[in-house]
Protein backbone atom coordinates (compact mmCIF):
# COMPACT_ATOMS: atom_id res chain seq x y z
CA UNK A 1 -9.28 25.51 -4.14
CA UNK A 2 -12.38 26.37 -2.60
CA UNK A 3 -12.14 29.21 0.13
CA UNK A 4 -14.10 28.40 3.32
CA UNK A 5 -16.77 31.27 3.91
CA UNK A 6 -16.48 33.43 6.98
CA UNK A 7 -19.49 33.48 9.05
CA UNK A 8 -20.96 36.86 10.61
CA UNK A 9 -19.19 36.60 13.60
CA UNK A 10 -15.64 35.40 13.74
CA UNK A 11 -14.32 33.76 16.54
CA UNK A 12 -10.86 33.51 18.36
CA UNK A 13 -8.57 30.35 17.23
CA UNK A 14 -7.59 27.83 20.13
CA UNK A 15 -5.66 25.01 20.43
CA UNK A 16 -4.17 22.56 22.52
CA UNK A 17 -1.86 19.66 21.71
CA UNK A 18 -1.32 15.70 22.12
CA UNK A 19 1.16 13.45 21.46
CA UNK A 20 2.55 10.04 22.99
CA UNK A 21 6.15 9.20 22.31
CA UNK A 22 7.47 6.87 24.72
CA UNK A 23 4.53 7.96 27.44
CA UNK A 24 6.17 11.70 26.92
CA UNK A 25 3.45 13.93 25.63
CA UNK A 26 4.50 16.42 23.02
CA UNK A 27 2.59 17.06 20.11
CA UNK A 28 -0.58 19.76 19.04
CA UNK A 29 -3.69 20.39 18.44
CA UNK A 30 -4.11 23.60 16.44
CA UNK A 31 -8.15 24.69 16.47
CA UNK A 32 -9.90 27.52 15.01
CA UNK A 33 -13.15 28.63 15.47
CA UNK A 34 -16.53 27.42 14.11
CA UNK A 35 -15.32 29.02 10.93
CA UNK A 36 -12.30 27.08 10.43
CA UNK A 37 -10.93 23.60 11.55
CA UNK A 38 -8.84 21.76 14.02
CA UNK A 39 -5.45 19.97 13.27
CA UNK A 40 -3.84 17.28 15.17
CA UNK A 41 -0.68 17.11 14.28
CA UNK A 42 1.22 13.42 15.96
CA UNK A 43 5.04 12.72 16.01
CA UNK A 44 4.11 9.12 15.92
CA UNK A 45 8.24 7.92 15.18
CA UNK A 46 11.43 9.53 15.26
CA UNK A 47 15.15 8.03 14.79
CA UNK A 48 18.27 10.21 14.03
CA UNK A 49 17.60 12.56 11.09
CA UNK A 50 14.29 11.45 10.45
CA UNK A 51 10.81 11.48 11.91
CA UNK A 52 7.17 10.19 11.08
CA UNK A 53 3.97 12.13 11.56
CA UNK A 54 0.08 12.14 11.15
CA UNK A 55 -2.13 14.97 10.37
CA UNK A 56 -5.66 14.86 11.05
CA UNK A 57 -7.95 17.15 10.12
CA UNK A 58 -11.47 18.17 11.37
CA UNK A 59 -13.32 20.66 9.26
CA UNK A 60 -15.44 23.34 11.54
CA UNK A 61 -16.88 25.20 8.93
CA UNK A 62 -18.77 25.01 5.90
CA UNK A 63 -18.45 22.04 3.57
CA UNK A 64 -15.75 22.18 0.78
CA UNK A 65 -14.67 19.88 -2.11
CA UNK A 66 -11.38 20.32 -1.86
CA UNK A 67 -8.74 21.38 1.14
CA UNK A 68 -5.22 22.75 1.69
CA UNK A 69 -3.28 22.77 4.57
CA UNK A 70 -0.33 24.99 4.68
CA UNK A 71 2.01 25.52 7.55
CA UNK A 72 5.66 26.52 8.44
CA UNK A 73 8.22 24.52 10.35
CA UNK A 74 10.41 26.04 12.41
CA UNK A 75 13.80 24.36 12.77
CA UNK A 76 14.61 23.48 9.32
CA UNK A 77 12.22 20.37 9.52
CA UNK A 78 11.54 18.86 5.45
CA UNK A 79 8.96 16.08 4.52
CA UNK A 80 10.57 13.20 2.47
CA UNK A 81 7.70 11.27 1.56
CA UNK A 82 3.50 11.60 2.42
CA UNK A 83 1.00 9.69 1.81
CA UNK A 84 -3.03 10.47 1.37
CA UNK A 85 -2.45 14.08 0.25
CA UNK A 86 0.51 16.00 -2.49
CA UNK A 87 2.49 18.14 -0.79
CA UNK A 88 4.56 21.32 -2.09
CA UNK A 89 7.79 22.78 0.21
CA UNK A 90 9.26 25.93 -0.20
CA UNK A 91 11.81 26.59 2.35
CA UNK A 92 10.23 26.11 6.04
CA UNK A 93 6.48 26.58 4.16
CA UNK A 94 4.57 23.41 3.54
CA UNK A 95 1.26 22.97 1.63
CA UNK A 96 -0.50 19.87 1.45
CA UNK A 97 -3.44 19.10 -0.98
CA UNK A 98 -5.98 16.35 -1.44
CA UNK A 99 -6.03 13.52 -3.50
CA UNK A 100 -8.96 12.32 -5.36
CA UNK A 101 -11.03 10.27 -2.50
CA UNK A 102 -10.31 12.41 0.79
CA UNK A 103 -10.54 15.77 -0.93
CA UNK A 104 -14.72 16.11 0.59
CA UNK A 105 -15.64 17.31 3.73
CA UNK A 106 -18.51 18.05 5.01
CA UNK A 107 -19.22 20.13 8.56
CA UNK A 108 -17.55 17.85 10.91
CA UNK A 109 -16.13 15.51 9.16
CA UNK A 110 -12.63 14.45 8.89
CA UNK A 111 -9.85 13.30 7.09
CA UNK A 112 -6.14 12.35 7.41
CA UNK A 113 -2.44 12.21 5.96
CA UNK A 114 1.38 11.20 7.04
CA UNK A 115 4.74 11.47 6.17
CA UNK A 116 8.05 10.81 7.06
CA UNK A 117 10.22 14.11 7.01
CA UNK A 118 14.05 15.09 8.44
CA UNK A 119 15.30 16.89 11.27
CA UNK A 120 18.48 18.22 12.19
CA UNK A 121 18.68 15.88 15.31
CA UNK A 122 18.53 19.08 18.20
CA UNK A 123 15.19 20.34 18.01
CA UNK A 124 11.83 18.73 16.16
CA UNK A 125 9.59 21.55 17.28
CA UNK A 126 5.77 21.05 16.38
CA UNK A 127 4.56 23.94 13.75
CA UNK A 128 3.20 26.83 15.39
CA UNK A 129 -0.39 27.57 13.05
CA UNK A 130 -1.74 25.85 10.70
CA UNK A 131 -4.00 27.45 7.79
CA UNK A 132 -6.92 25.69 5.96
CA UNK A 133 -8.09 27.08 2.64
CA UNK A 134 -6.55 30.33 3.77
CA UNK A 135 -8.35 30.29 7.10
CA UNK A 136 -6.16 30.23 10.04
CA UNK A 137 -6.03 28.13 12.59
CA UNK A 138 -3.83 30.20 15.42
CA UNK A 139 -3.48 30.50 19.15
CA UNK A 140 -1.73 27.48 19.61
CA UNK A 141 -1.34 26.32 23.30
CA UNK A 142 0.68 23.69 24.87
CA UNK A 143 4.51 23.47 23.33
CA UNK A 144 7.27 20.62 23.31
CA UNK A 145 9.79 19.38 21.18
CA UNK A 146 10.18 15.33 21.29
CA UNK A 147 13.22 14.19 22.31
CA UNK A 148 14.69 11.86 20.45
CA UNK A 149 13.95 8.37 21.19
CA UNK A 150 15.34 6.56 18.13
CA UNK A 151 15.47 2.69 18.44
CA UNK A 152 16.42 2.06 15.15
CA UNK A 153 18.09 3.74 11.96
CA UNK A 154 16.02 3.11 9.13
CA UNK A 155 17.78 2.31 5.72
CA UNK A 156 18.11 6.17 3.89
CA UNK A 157 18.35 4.24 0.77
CA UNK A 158 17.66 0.60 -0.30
CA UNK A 159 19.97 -2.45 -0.03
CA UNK A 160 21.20 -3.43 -3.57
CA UNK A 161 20.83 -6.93 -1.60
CA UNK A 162 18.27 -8.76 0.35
CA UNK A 163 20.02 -11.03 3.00
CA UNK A 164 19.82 -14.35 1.63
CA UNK A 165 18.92 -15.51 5.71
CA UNK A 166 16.86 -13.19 7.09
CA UNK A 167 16.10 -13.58 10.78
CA UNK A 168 14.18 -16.49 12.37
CA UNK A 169 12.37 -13.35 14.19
CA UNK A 170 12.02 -10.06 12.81
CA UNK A 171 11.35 -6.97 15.44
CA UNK A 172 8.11 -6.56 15.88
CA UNK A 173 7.12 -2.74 13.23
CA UNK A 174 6.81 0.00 15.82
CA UNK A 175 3.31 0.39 16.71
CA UNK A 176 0.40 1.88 14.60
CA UNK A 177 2.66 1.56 11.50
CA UNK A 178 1.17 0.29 8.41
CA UNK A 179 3.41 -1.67 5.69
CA UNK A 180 3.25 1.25 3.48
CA UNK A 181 4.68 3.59 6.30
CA UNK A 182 7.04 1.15 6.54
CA UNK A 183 8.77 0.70 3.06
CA UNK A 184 8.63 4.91 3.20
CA UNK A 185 10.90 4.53 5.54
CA UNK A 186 13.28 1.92 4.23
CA UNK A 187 13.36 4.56 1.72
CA UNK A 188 10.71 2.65 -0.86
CA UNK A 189 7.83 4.16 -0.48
CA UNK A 190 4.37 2.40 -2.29
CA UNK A 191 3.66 3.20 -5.63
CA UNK A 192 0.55 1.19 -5.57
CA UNK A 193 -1.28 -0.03 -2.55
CA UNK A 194 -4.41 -2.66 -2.89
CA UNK A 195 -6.37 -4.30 -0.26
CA UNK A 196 -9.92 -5.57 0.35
CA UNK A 197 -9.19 -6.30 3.87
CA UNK A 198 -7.58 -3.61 5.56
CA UNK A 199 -6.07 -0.16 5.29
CA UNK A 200 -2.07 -0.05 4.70
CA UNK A 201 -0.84 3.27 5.80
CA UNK A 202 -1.61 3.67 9.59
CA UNK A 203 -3.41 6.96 8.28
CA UNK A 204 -5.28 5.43 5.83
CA UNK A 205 -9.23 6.62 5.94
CA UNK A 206 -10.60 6.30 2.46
CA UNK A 207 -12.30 3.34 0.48
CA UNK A 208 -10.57 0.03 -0.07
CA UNK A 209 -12.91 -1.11 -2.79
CA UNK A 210 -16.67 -0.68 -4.62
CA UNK A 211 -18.93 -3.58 -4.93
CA UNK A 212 -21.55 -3.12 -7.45
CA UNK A 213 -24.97 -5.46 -6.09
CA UNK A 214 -27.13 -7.51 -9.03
CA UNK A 215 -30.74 -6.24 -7.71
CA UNK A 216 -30.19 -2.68 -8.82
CA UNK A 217 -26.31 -2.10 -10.06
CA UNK A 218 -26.20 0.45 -7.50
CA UNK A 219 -22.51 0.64 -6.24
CA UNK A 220 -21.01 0.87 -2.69
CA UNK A 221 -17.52 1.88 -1.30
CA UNK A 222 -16.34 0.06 1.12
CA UNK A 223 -14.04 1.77 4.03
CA UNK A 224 -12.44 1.18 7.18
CA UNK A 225 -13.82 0.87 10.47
CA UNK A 226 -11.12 3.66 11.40
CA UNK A 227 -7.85 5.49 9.99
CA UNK A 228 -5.51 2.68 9.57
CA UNK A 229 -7.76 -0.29 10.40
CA UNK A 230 -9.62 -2.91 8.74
CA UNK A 231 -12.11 -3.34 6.40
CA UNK A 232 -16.18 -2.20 7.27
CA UNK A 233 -17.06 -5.53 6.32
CA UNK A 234 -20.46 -5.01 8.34
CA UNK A 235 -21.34 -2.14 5.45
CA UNK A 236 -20.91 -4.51 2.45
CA UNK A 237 -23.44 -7.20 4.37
CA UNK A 238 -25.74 -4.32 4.89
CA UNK A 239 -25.50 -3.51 1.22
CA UNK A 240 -25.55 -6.88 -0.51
CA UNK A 241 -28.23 -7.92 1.68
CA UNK A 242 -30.52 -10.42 -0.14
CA UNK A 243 -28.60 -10.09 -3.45
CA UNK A 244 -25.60 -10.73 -4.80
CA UNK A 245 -22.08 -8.14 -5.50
CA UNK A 246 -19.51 -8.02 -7.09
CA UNK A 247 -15.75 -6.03 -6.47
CA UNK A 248 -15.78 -3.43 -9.41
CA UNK A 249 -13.04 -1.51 -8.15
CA UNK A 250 -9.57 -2.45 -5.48
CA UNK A 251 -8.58 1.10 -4.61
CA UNK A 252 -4.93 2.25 -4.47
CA UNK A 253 -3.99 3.53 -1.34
CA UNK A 254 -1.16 5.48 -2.02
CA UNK A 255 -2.63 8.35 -4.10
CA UNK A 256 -1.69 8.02 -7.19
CA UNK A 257 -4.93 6.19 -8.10
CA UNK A 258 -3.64 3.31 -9.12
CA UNK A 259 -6.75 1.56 -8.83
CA UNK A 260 -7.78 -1.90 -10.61
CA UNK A 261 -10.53 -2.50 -12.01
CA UNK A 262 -11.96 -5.07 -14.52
CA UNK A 263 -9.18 -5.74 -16.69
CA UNK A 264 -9.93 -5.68 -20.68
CA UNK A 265 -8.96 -8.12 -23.48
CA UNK A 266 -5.94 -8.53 -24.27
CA UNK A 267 -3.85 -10.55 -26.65
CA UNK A 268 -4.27 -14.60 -25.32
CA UNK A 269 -8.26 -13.75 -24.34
CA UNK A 270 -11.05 -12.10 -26.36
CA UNK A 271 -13.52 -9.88 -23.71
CA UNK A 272 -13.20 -8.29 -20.72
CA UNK A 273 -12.45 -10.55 -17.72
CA UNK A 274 -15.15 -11.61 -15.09
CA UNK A 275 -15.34 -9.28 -11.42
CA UNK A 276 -15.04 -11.41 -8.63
CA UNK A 277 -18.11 -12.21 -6.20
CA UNK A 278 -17.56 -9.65 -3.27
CA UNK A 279 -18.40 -12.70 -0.98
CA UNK A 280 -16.23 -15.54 -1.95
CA UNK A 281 -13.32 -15.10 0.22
CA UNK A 282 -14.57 -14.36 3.33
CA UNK A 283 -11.37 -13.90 6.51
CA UNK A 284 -10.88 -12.50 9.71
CA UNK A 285 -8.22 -9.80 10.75
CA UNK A 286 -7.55 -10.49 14.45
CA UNK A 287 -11.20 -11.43 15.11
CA UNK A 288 -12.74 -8.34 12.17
CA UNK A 289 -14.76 -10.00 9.84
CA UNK A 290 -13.05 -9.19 6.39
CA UNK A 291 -13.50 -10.23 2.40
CA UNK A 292 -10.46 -11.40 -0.11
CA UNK A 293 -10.69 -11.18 -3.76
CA UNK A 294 -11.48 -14.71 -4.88
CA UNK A 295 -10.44 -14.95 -8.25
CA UNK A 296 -11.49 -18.10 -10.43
CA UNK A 297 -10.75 -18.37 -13.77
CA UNK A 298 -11.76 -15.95 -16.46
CA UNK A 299 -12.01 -13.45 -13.16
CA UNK A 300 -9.30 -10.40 -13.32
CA UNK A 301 -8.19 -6.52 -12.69
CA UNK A 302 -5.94 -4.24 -14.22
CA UNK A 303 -4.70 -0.60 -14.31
CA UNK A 304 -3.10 0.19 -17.83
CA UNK A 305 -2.58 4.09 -17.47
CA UNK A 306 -0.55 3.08 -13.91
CA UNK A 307 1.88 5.78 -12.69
CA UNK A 308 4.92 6.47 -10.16
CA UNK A 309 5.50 2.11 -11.10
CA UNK A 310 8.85 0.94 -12.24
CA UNK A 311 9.79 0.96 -15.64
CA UNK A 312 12.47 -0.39 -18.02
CA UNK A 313 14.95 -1.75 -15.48
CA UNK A 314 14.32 0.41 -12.15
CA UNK A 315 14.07 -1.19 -9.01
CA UNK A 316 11.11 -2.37 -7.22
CA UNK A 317 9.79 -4.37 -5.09
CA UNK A 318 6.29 -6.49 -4.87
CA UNK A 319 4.32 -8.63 -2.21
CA UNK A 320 1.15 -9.71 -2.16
CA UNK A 321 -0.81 -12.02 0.91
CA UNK A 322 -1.89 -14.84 -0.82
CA UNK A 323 -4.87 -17.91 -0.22
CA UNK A 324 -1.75 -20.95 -0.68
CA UNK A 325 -4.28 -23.30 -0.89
CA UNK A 326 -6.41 -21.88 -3.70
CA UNK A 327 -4.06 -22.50 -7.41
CA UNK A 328 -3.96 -24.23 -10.20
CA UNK A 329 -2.19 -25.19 -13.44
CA UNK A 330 -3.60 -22.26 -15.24
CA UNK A 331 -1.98 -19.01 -16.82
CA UNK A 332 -1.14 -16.94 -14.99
CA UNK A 333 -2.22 -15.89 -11.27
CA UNK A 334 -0.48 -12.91 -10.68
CA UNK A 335 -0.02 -9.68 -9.22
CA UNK A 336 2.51 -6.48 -10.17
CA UNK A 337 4.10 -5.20 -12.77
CA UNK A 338 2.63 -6.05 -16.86
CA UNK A 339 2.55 -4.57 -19.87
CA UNK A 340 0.03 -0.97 -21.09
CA UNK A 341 -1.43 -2.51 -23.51
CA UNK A 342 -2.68 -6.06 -22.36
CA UNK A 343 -0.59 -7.72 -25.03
CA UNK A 344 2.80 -10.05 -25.26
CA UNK A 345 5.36 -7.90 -25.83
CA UNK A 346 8.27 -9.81 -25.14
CA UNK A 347 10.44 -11.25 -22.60
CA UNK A 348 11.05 -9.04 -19.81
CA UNK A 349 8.20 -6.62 -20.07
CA UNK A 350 6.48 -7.78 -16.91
CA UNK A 351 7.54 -8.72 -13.20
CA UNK A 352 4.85 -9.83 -11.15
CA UNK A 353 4.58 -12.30 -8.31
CA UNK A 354 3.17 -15.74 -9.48
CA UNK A 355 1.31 -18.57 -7.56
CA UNK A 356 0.39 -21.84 -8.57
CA UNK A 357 1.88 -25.28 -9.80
CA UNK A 358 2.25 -24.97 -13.47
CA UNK A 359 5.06 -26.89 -14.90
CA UNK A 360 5.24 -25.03 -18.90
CA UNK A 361 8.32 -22.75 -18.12
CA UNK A 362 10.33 -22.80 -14.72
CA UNK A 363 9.22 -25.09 -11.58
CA UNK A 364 10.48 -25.95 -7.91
CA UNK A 365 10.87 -28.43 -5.95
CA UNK A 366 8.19 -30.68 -4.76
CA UNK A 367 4.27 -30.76 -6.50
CA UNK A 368 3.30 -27.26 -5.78
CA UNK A 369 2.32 -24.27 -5.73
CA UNK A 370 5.48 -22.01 -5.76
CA UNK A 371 5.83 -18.41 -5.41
CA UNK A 372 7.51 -17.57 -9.02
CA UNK A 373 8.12 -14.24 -10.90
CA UNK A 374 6.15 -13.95 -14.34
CA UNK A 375 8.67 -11.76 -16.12
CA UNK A 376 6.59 -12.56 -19.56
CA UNK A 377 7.23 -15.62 -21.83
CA UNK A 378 8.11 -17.67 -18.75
CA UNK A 379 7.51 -18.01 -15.35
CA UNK A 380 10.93 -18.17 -13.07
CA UNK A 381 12.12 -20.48 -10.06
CA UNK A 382 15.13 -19.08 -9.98
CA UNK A 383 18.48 -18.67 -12.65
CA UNK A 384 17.75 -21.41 -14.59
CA UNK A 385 14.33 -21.45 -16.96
CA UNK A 386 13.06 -24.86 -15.23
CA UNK A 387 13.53 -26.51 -12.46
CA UNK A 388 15.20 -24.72 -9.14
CA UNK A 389 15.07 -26.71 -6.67
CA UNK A 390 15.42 -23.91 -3.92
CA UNK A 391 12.00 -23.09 -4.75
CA UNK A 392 10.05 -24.69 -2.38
CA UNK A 393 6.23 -26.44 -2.47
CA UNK A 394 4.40 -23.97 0.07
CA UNK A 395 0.67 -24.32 1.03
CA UNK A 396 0.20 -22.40 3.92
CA UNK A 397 -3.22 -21.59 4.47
CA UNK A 398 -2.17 -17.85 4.57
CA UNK A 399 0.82 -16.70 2.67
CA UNK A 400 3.68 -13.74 1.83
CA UNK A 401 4.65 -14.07 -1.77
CA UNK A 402 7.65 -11.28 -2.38
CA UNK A 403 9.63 -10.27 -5.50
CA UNK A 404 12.23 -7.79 -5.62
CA UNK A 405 13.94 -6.46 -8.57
CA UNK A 406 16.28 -4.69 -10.44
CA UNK A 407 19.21 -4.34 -12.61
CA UNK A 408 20.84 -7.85 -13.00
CA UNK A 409 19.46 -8.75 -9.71
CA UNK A 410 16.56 -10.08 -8.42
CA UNK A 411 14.91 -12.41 -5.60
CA UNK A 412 11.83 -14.20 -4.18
CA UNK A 413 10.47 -14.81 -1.04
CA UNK A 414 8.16 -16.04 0.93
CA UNK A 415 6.66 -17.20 4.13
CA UNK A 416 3.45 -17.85 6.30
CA UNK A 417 1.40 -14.95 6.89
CA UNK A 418 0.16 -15.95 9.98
CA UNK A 419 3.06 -16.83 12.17
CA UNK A 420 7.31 -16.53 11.90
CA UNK A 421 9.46 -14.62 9.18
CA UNK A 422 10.56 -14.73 5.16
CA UNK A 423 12.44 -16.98 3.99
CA UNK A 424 14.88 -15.98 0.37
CA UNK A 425 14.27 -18.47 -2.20
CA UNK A 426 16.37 -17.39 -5.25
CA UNK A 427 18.97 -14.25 -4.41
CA UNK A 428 20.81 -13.24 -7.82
CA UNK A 429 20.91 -12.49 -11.18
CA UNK A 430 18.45 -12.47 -14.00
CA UNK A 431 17.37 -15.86 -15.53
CA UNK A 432 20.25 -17.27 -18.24
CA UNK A 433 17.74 -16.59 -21.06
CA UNK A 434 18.25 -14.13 -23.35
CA UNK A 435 16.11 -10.98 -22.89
CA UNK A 436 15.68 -10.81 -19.42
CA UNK A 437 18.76 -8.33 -18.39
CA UNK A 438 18.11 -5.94 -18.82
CA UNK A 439 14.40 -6.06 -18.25
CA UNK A 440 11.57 -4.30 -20.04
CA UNK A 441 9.58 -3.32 -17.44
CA UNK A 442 6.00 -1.30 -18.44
CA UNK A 443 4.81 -0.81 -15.29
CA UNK A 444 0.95 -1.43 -15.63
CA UNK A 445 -0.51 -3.35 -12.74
CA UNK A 446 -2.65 -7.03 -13.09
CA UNK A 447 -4.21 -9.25 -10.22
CA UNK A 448 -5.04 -12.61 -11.48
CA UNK A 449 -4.03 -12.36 -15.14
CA UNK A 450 -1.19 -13.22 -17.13
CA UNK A 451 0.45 -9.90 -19.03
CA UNK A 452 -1.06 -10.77 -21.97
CA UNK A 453 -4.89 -11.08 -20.12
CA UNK A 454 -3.91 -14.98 -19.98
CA UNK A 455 -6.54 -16.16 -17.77
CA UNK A 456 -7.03 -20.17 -16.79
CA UNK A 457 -5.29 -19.41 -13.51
CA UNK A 458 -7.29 -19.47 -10.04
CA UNK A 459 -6.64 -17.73 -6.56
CA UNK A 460 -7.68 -15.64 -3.92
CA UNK A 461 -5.51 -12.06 -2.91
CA UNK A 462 -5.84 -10.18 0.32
CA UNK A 463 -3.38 -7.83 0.07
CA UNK A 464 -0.07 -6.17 -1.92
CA UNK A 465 1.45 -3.05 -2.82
CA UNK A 466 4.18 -2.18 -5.88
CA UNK A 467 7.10 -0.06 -4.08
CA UNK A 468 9.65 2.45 -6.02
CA UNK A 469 13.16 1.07 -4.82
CA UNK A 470 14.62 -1.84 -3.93
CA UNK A 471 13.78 -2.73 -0.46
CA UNK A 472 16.43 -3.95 1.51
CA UNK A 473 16.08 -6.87 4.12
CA UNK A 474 15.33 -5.42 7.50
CA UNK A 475 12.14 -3.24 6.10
CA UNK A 476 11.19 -6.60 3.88
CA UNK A 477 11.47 -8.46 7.52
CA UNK A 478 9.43 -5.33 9.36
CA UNK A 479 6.83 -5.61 6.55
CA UNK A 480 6.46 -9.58 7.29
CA UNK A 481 6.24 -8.65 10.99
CA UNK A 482 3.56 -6.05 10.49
CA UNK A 483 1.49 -8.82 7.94
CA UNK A 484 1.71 -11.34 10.82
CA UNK A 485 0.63 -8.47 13.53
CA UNK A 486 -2.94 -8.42 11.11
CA UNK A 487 -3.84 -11.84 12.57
CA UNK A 488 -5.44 -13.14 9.16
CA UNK A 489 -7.53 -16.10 10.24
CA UNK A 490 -7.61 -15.29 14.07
């Protein structure tokens, strides 16, 4: 790490602190001088045992590279899961480092990070310093512990079973939640996070995607408009002006740099696969202009070298926000889980969420589309390898596609993004084909490919994320609550 450089004269530390939980303030703001930084640190949840918080961070000095944040908490507080930075604990001593895109910053600039962390249910005091590249920031003023407010219990490990009727109304996610913050506290968090169209942790500052423009190949990463919102569609206008783009890269949001980008050959197609016009699925978020990832055929992305993704048989759970009016017949539009090396290699190495109304392997009811799971030399409906008729025909304009997964079990579901909850589809065991239980999982990612870089399939993705775990029913409900919150279309 890069020290930050003391200037001639060094000034006293100050602070004062914020935060809102239920209208009570009781959070901090740590701030050092014009050699240092300033911290907010926000309780923004907190439910018996556990608590959520955001860090922001405002550098005051000279620019660095790369930061660390270190502090100590002081009731026996630990962080369980974080997101936008790697964290070490020792004891009451936390450090938190960058990841790759948040690790720069310049004088004044900021970035941010949250996790979800445990408590001993008395006190929840906020940290008393805070230290940036070794610089401290001290003199804290203003003090409070929260007081616990919980409304809820989240899950402290997933349901081996999604309810097979979930509710006709799911509670509303508490507010300024993301889905990602969400499954973390289910207790499975993202492995892989992937939007065009808006940020999924509510801390979420960094790029979403590049678009690459024909005049010059000059790239451009496209943002947020702010920490946790939606896409700075007006920057990608600006850029592309008078020319055409294309999406090179669909960033991963949960650090681990999962990222796709344009997926190679593989075993059913010679040549790398077509990058989607940046342009071609234009949407709104709640009245924000926003772009999709339209996706005809011969168009895909893929992350071979994917990591933290479930492998072999593990658990894990996938959804993606879907265009259910854009499919076809074609092999294979999907997103999740596929094989390292772009290549067929054999039932059960993949399980990714499929959409469209081919007929070749399993089917539902009705013409089509239906949400299926690709788990590699078929596409499943359900238990049986053809027709389930549970599986419904869906075509909403807007749509959740889910699959969950795991050892002898698995399920799909879906429902409108834009209004009301999931519906379960198939609830059970693995298909009654040999070589699906137990599965094969590789854990590389695709988005609009078949395992095997199959590619006469057609659609357009929004959003979807790749958790570790099972999720159980409640946090796949919240996350369905939270999609419908986005307004897509509005």
């Amino acid at each position: 790490m890069r020290s930050l450089r003391r200037r001639a004269a060094v000034a006293t530390a100050v602070a004062a602190g914020l935060v809102t939980i239920g209208g009570t303030l009781v959070a901090v703001t740590a701030q050092a001088a014009t050699n240092g930084c300033s911290v907010s640190y926000t309780i923004s949840s907190q439910w018996p045992g556990g608590f959520g918080a955001n860090v922001a961070i405002t550098n005051l000095g000279s620019a660095i590279s790369s930061w660390s944040l270190s502090w100590s908490f002081g009731a026996g507080q630990s962080i369980t899961q974080l997101w936008n930075g790697s964290y070490t604990q020792s004891g009451a001593n936390v450090t938190v480092t960058n990841v790759s895109y948040n690790g720069s910053l310049g004088t004044g600039a900021s970035t941010s990070f949250g996790f979800n962390g445990s408590w001993n249910n008395s006190s929840n005091p906020i940290p008393a310093s805070f230290s940036l590249n070794g610089v401290a920031c001290t003199g804290v003023v203003g003090t409070g512990s929260p007081t616990p407010s919980p409304s809820s219990t989240p899950s402290s490990s997933p349901s081996a079973s999604p309810s097979s009727s979930p509710s006709s109304s799911p509670t509303p996610p508490p507010p300024g939640q993301g889905v990602c913050d969400i499954f973390a506290a289910g207790g499975t968090p993202c492995v892989a996070a992937h939007s065009t169209t808006r940020a999924l942790y509510s801390a979420y500052s960094g790029s979403l995607y590049q678009v690459r423009r024909s005049s010059d190949n000059t790239t451009k990463n496209i943002g947020v408009v702010s920490a946790g919102g939606v896409a700075d569609a007006a920057s990608q206008d600006s850029f592309c002006a008078g020319t055409s783009c294309v999406i090179t890269i669909i960033y991963d949001q949960s650090g681990r740099n999962n990222n796709l980008t344009q997926a190679p050959a593989g075993g059913a197609a010679g040549g790398p696969d077509n990058l989607a016009n940046a342009t071609g699925a234009p949407t709104s978020l709640n009245g924000h202009k926003a772009y999709g990832v339209y996706i005809p055929p011969g168009t895909g992305y893929r992350d071979n070298t994917a990591t933290g993704t479930a492998t072999g048989d593990n658990p894990e759970g996938e959804y993606a926000v879907f265009d259910g009016t854009h499919y076809n017949g074609g092999c294979c539009f999907d997103y999740g889980n596929a094989e390292k090396n772009s290549n067929d290699d054999g039932n059960g190495t993949m399980e990714a969420i499929y959409f469209g109304n081919i007929r070749v392997w399993g089917y539902g009811s009705g013409n089509g589309p239906w949400i299926m799971a690709d788990l590699e030399n078929g596409l499943f409906s359900g238990v049986n390898q053809h027709l389930n008729s549970n599986d419904p025909t869906i075509t909403d304009r807007y749509l959740t596609a889910m699959i969950d997964g795991g050892p002898n079990h698995w399920a799909i579901l879906g429902g409108n993004a834009q209004s009301g909850s999931l519906s379960t589809f198939y609830d059970g065991v693995r298909p009654n084909v040999s070589g699906y239980n137990p599965m094969r999982k590789q854990g590389a990612i695709i988005l609009g490919t078949g395992g095997d870089n199959s590619k006469g399939a057609q659609g357009t993705f929004y959003e979807g994320v790749m958790t570790s775990g099972y999720p159980s029913a409640s946090t796949n409900a919240a996350v369905q609550a939270n999609i419908v919150a986005a307004g897509y279309g509005r």
